[in-house]
Protein backbone atom coordinates (compact mmCIF):
# COMPACT_ATOMS: atom_id res chain seq x y z
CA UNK A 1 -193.10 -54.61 -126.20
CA UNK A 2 -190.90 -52.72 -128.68
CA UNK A 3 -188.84 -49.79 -127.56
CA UNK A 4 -190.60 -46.86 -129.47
CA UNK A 5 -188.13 -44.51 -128.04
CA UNK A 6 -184.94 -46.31 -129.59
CA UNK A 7 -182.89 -44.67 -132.08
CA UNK A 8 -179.52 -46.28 -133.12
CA UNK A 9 -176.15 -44.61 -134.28
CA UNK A 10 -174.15 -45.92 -136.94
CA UNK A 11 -170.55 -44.41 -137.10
CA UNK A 12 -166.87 -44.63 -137.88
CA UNK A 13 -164.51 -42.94 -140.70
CA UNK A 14 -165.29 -42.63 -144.26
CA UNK A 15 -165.05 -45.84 -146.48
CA UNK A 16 -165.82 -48.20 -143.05
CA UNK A 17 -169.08 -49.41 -144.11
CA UNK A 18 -171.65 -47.32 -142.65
CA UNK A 19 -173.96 -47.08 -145.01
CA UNK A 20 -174.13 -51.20 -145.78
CA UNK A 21 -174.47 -51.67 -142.55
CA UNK A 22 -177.20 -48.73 -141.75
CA UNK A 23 -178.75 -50.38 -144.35
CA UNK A 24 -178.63 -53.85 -142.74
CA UNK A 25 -179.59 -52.94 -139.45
CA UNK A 26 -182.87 -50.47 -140.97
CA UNK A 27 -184.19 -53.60 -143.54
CA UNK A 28 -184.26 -55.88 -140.46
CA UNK A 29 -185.92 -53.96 -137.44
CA UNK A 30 -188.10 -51.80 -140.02
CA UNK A 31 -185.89 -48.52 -139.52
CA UNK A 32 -185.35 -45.91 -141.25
CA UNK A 33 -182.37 -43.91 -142.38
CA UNK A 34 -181.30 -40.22 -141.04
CA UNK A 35 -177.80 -38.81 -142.64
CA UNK A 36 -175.41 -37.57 -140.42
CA UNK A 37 -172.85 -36.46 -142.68
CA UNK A 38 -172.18 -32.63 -143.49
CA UNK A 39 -171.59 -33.55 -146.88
CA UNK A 40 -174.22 -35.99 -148.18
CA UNK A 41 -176.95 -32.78 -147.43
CA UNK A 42 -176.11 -32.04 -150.60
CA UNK A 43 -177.60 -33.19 -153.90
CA UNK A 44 -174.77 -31.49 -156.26
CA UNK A 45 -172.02 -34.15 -154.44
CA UNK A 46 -173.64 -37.75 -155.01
CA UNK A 47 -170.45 -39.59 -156.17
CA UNK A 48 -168.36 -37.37 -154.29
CA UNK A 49 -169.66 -37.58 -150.88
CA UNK A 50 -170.18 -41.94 -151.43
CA UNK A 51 -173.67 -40.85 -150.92
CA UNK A 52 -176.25 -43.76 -151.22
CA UNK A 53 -177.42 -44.49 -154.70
CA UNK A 54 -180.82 -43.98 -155.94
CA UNK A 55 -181.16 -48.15 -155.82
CA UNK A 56 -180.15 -47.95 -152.19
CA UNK A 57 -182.51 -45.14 -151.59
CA UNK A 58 -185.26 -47.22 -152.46
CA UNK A 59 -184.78 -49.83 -150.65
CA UNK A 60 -185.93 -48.34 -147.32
CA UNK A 61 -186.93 -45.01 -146.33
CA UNK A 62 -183.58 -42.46 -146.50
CA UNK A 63 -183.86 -39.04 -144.79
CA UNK A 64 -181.87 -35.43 -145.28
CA UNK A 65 -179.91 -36.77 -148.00
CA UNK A 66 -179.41 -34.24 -151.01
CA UNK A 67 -181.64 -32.00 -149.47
CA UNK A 68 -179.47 -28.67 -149.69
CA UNK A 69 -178.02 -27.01 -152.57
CA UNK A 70 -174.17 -26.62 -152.51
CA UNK A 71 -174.90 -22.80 -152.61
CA UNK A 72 -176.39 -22.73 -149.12
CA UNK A 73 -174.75 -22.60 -145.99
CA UNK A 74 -175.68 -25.68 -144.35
CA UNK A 75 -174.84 -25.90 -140.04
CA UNK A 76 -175.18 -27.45 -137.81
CA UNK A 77 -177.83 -26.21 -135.83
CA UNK A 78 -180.11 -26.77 -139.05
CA UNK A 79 -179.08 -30.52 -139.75
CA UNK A 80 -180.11 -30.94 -135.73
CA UNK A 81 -183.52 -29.04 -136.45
CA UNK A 82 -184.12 -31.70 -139.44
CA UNK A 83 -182.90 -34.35 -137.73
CA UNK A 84 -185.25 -34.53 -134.60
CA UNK A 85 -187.82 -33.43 -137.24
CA UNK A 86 -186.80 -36.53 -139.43
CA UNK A 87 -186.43 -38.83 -136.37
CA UNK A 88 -189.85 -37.48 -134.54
CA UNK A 89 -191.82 -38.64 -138.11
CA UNK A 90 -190.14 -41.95 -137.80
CA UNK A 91 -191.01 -42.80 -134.40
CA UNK A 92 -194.76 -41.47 -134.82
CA UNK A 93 -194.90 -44.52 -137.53
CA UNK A 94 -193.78 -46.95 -135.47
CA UNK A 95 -189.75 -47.16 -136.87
CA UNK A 96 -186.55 -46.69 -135.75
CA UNK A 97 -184.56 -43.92 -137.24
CA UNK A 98 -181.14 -45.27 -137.63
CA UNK A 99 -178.42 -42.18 -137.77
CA UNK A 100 -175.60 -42.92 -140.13
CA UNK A 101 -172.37 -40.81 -140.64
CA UNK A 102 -168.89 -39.70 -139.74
CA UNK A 103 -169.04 -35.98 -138.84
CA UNK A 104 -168.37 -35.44 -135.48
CA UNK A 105 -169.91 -32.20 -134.68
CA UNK A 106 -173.19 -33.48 -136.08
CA UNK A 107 -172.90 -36.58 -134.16
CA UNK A 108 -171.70 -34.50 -130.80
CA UNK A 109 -174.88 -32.34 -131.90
CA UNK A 110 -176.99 -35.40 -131.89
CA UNK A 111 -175.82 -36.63 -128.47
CA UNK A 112 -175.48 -33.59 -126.62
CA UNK A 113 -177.27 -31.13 -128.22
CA UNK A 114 -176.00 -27.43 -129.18
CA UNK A 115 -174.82 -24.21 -126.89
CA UNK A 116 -176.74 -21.52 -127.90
CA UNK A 117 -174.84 -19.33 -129.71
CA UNK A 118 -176.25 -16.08 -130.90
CA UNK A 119 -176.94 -15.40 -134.59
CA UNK A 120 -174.20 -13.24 -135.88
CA UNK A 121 -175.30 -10.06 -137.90
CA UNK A 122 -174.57 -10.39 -141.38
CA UNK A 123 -172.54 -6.83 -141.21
CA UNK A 124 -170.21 -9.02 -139.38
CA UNK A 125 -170.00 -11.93 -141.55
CA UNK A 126 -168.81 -9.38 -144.47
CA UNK A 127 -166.52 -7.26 -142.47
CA UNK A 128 -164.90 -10.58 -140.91
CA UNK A 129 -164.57 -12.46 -144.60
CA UNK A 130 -162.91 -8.67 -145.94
CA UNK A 131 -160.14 -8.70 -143.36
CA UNK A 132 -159.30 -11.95 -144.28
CA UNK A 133 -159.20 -11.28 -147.17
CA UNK A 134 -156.80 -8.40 -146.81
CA UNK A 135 -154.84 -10.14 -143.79
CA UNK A 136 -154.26 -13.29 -145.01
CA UNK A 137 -154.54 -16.77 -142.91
CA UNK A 138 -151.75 -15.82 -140.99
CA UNK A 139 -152.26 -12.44 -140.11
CA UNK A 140 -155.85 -12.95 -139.34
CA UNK A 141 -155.53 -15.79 -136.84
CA UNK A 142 -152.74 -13.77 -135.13
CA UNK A 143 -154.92 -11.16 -134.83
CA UNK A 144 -158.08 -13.28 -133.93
CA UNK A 145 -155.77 -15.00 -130.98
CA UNK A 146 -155.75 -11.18 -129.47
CA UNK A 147 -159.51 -11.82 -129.10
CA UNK A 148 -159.83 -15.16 -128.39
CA UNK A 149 -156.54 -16.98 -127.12
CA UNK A 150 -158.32 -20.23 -126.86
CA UNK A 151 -159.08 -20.12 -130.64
CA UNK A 152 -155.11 -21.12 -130.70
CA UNK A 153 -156.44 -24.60 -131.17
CA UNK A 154 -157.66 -23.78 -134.33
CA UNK A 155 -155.49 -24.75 -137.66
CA UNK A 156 -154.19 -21.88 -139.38
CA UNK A 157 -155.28 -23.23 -142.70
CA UNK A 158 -158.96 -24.01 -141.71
CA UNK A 159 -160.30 -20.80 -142.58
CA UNK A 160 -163.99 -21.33 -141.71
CA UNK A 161 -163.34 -22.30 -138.44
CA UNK A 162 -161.15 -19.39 -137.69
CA UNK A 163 -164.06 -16.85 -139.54
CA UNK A 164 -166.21 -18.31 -137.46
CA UNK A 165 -164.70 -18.32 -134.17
CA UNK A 166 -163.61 -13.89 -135.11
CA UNK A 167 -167.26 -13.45 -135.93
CA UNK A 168 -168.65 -14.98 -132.59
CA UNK A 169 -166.62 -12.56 -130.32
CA UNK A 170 -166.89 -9.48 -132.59
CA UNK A 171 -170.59 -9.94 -132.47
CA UNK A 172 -171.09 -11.02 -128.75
CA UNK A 173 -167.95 -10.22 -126.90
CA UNK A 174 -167.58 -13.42 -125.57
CA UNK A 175 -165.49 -16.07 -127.34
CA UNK A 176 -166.90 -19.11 -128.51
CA UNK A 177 -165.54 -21.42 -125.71
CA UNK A 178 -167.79 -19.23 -123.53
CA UNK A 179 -171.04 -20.03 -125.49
CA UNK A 180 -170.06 -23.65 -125.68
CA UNK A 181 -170.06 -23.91 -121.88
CA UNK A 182 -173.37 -23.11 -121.25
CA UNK A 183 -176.51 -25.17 -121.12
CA UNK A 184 -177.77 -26.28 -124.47
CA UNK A 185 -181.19 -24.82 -125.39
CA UNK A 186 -181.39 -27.39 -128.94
CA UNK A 187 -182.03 -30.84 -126.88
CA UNK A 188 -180.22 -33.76 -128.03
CA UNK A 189 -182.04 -37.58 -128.64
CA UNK A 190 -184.00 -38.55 -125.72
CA UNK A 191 -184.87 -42.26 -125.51
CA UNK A 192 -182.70 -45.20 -125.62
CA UNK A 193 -179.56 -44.65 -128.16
CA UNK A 194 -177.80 -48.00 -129.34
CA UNK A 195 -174.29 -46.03 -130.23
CA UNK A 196 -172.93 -48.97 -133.21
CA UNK A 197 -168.93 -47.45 -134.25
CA UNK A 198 -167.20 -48.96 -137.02
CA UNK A 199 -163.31 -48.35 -136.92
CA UNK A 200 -161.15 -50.73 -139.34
CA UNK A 201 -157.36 -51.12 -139.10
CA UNK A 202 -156.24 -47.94 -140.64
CA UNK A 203 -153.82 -49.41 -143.38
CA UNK A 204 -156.72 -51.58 -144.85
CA UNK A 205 -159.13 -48.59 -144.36
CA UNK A 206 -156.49 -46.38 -146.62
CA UNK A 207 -156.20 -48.94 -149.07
CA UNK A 208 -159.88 -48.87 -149.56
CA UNK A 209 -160.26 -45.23 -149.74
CA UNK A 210 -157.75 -44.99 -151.88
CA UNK A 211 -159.34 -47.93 -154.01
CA UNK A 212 -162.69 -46.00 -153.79
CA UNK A 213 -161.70 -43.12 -154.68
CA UNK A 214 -160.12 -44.21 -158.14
CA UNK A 215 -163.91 -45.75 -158.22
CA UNK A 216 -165.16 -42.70 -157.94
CA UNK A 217 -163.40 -40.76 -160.49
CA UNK A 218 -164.58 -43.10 -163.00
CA UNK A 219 -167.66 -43.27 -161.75
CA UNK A 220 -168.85 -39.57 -162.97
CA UNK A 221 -166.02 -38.26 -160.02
CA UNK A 222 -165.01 -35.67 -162.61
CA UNK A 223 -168.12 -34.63 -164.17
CA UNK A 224 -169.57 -33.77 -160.92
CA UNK A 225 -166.35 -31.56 -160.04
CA UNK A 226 -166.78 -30.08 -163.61
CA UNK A 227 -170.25 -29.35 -162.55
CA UNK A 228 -169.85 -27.84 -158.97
CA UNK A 229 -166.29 -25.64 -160.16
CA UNK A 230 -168.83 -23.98 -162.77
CA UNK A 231 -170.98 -22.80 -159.82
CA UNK A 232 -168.14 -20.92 -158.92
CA UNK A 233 -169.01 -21.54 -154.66
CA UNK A 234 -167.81 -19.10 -151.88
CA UNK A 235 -164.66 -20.38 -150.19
CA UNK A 236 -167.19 -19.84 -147.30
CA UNK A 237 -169.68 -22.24 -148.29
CA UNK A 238 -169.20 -25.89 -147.02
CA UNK A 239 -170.14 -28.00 -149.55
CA UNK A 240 -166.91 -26.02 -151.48
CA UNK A 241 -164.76 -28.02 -148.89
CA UNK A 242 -165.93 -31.09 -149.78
CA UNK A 243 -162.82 -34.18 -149.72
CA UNK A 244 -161.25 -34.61 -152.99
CA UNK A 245 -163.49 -32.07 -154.44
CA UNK A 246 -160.71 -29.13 -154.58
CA UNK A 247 -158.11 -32.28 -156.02
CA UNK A 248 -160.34 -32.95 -159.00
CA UNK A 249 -161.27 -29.44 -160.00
CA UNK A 250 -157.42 -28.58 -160.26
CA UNK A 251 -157.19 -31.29 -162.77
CA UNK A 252 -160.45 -30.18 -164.29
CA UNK A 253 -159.16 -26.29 -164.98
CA UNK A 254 -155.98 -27.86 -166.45
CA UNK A 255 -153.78 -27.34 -163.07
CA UNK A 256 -152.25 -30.73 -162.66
CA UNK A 257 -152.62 -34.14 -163.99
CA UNK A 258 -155.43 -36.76 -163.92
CA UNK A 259 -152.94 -39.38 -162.00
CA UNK A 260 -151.55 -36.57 -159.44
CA UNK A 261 -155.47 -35.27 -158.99
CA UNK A 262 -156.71 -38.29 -158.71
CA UNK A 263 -153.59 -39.08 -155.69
CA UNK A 264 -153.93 -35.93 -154.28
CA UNK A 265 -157.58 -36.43 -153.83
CA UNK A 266 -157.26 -39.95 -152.15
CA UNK A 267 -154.59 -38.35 -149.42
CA UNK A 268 -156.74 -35.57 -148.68
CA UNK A 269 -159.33 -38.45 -147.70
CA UNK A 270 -156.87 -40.61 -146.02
CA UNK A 271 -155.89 -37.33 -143.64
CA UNK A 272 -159.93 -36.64 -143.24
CA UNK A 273 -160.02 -40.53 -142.04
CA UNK A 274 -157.37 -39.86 -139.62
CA UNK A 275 -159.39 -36.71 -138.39
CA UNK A 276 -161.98 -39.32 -137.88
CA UNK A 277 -160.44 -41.91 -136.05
CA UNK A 278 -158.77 -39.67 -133.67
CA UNK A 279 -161.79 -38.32 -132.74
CA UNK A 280 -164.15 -41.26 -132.40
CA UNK A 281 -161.28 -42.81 -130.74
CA UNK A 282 -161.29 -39.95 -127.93
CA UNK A 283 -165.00 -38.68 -127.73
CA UNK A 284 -166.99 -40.97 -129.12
CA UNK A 285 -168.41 -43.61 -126.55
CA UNK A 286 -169.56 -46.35 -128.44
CA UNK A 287 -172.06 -49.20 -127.20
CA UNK A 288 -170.47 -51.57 -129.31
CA UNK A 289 -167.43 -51.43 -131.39
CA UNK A 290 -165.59 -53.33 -134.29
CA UNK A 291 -162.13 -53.10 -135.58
CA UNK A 292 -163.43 -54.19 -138.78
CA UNK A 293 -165.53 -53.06 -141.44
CA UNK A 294 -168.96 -53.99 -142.07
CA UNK A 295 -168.24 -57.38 -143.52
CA UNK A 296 -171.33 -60.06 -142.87
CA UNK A 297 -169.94 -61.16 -138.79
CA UNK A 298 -170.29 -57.49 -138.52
CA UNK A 299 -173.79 -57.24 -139.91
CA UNK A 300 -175.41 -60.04 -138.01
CA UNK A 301 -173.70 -58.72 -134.75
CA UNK A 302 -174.89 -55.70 -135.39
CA UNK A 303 -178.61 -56.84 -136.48
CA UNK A 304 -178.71 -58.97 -133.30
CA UNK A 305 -177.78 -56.09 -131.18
CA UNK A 306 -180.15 -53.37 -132.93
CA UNK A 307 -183.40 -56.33 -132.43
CA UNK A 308 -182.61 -56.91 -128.91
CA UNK A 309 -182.63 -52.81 -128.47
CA UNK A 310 -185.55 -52.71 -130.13
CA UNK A 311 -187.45 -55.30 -128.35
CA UNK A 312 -186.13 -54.51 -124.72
CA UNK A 313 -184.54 -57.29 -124.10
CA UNK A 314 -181.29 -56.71 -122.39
């Protein structure tokens, strides 16, 4: 009898595959697909964000993919709420929602579901962006360490994770390590999980990004960085950190050249890759993993593994 409990991961860095294989594994054991990258949420970032294209789309069912404006601040704890909402409507047909993406908070989210954090008043949120603001990067995370010494693992330059962690113990008084550490209250997949990781050897991975990426540009790259610069985002807003999307805008406001945008673009996504790898390589405990991409071996291994899941048979 068919496992109506099973969902099925697909992950591994940017550029691996994922989404050829996602798509592989879905058209075979009538699945459907759930996004589970912080990017692809949202519909202003198409070429950008190597989301699926509209033909992909409809070949089988896709879920949460351009669902968000770039001018909303997407978490999180909202993809998880859509997600189990997504993957709940799957199973009550009778499919298999097949997760596919490369963030590892949402993936950790997935698996292990979230601390509960309290909502931070939005008094906060302003007073923490305007010191910032007046501080500087430096200044701030100097003065945030004061608070929170454990935030020292935080990157100077990653200024939403270091707004974020100043907010968290100005509003609660407890840092967010403490938060973390206690028992989730948002529940993570229940069932049987098939975890399927995709992580190619790194100097053929960054010759493909960087080969994609070029793809991209012409591929209406620029327009859509035209586009989302003219929005004129908050630093704070995620989709604003999208990979190559700072790059391209530069070019696009006259900043720098075409050829060093377009380089600068594909090393920011070689870095974000590396980001990747070190953490699925760490926290990330795969059922099955290949050192390749999602070449056709790879696609029947991974069809034969996702029918046998599906149809209990161990």
């Amino acid at each position: 009898m068919p496992d109506q409990n099973l969902s099925i991961i697909i992950a591994g860095p940017t550029a691996s595959g994922k989404s050829l294989l996602a798509m592989a594994v879905a058209e075979r054991i009538g699945g459907e697909i759930v996004n589970a990258d912080s990017m692809q949420v949202y519909r202003e970032l198409r070429v950008l964000t190597a989301r699926p294209s509209p033909h992909d789309e409809a070949r089988c069912p896709h879920h949460l993919f351009g669902v968000m404006s770039a001018t909303e601040m997407g978490s999180v704890g909202d993809w998880l709420e859509r997600a189990m909402a997504a993957r709940a409507a799957i199973h009550k047909i009778g499919a298999t929602p097949v997760f596919a993406g490369g963030t590892g908070l949402y993936l950790k989210a997935l698996l292990e579901g979230l601390a509960p954090v309290p909502d931070v008043p939005d008094a906060v949120i302003a007073e923490t962006r305007d010191l910032f603001e007046r501080l500087g990067g430096k200044a701030f995370r100097e003065q945030l360490l004061v608070l929170d010494p454990k935030a020292a693992g935080i990157p100077p330059g990653d200024r939403q994770r270091l707004l974020r962690a100043h907010q968290v113990v100005v509003a609660t008084g407890h840092p967010l390590s403490y938060w973390r550490a206690r028992k989730s209250t948002r529940q993570p997949l229940s069932g049987t999980v098939l975890k399927l990781l995709l992580l190619p050897p790194r100097k053929a991975l960054y010759a493909t990004i960087d080969k994609r990426f070029h793809a991209m540009v012409e591929a209406g790259g620029l327009i859509e960085a035209k586009s989302v610069a003219a929005m004129a985002l908050e630093p704070s807003l995620p989709a604003s950190r999208a990979v190559g999307l700072r790059q391209l805008a530069a070019y696009v406001a006259g900043q720098t050249s075409k050829a060093d945008a377009v380089e600068n673009g594909a090393r920011a996504t070689r870095n974000y890759a590396k980001r990747q790898f070190t953490w699925f390589r760490n926290q990330f405990a795969a059922d099955h993993l290949w050192e390749d991409f999602a070449n056709q071996r790879v696609i029947d291994e991974a069809v034969q593994l996702a029918m046998k899941a599906r149809n209990n048979i161990t």
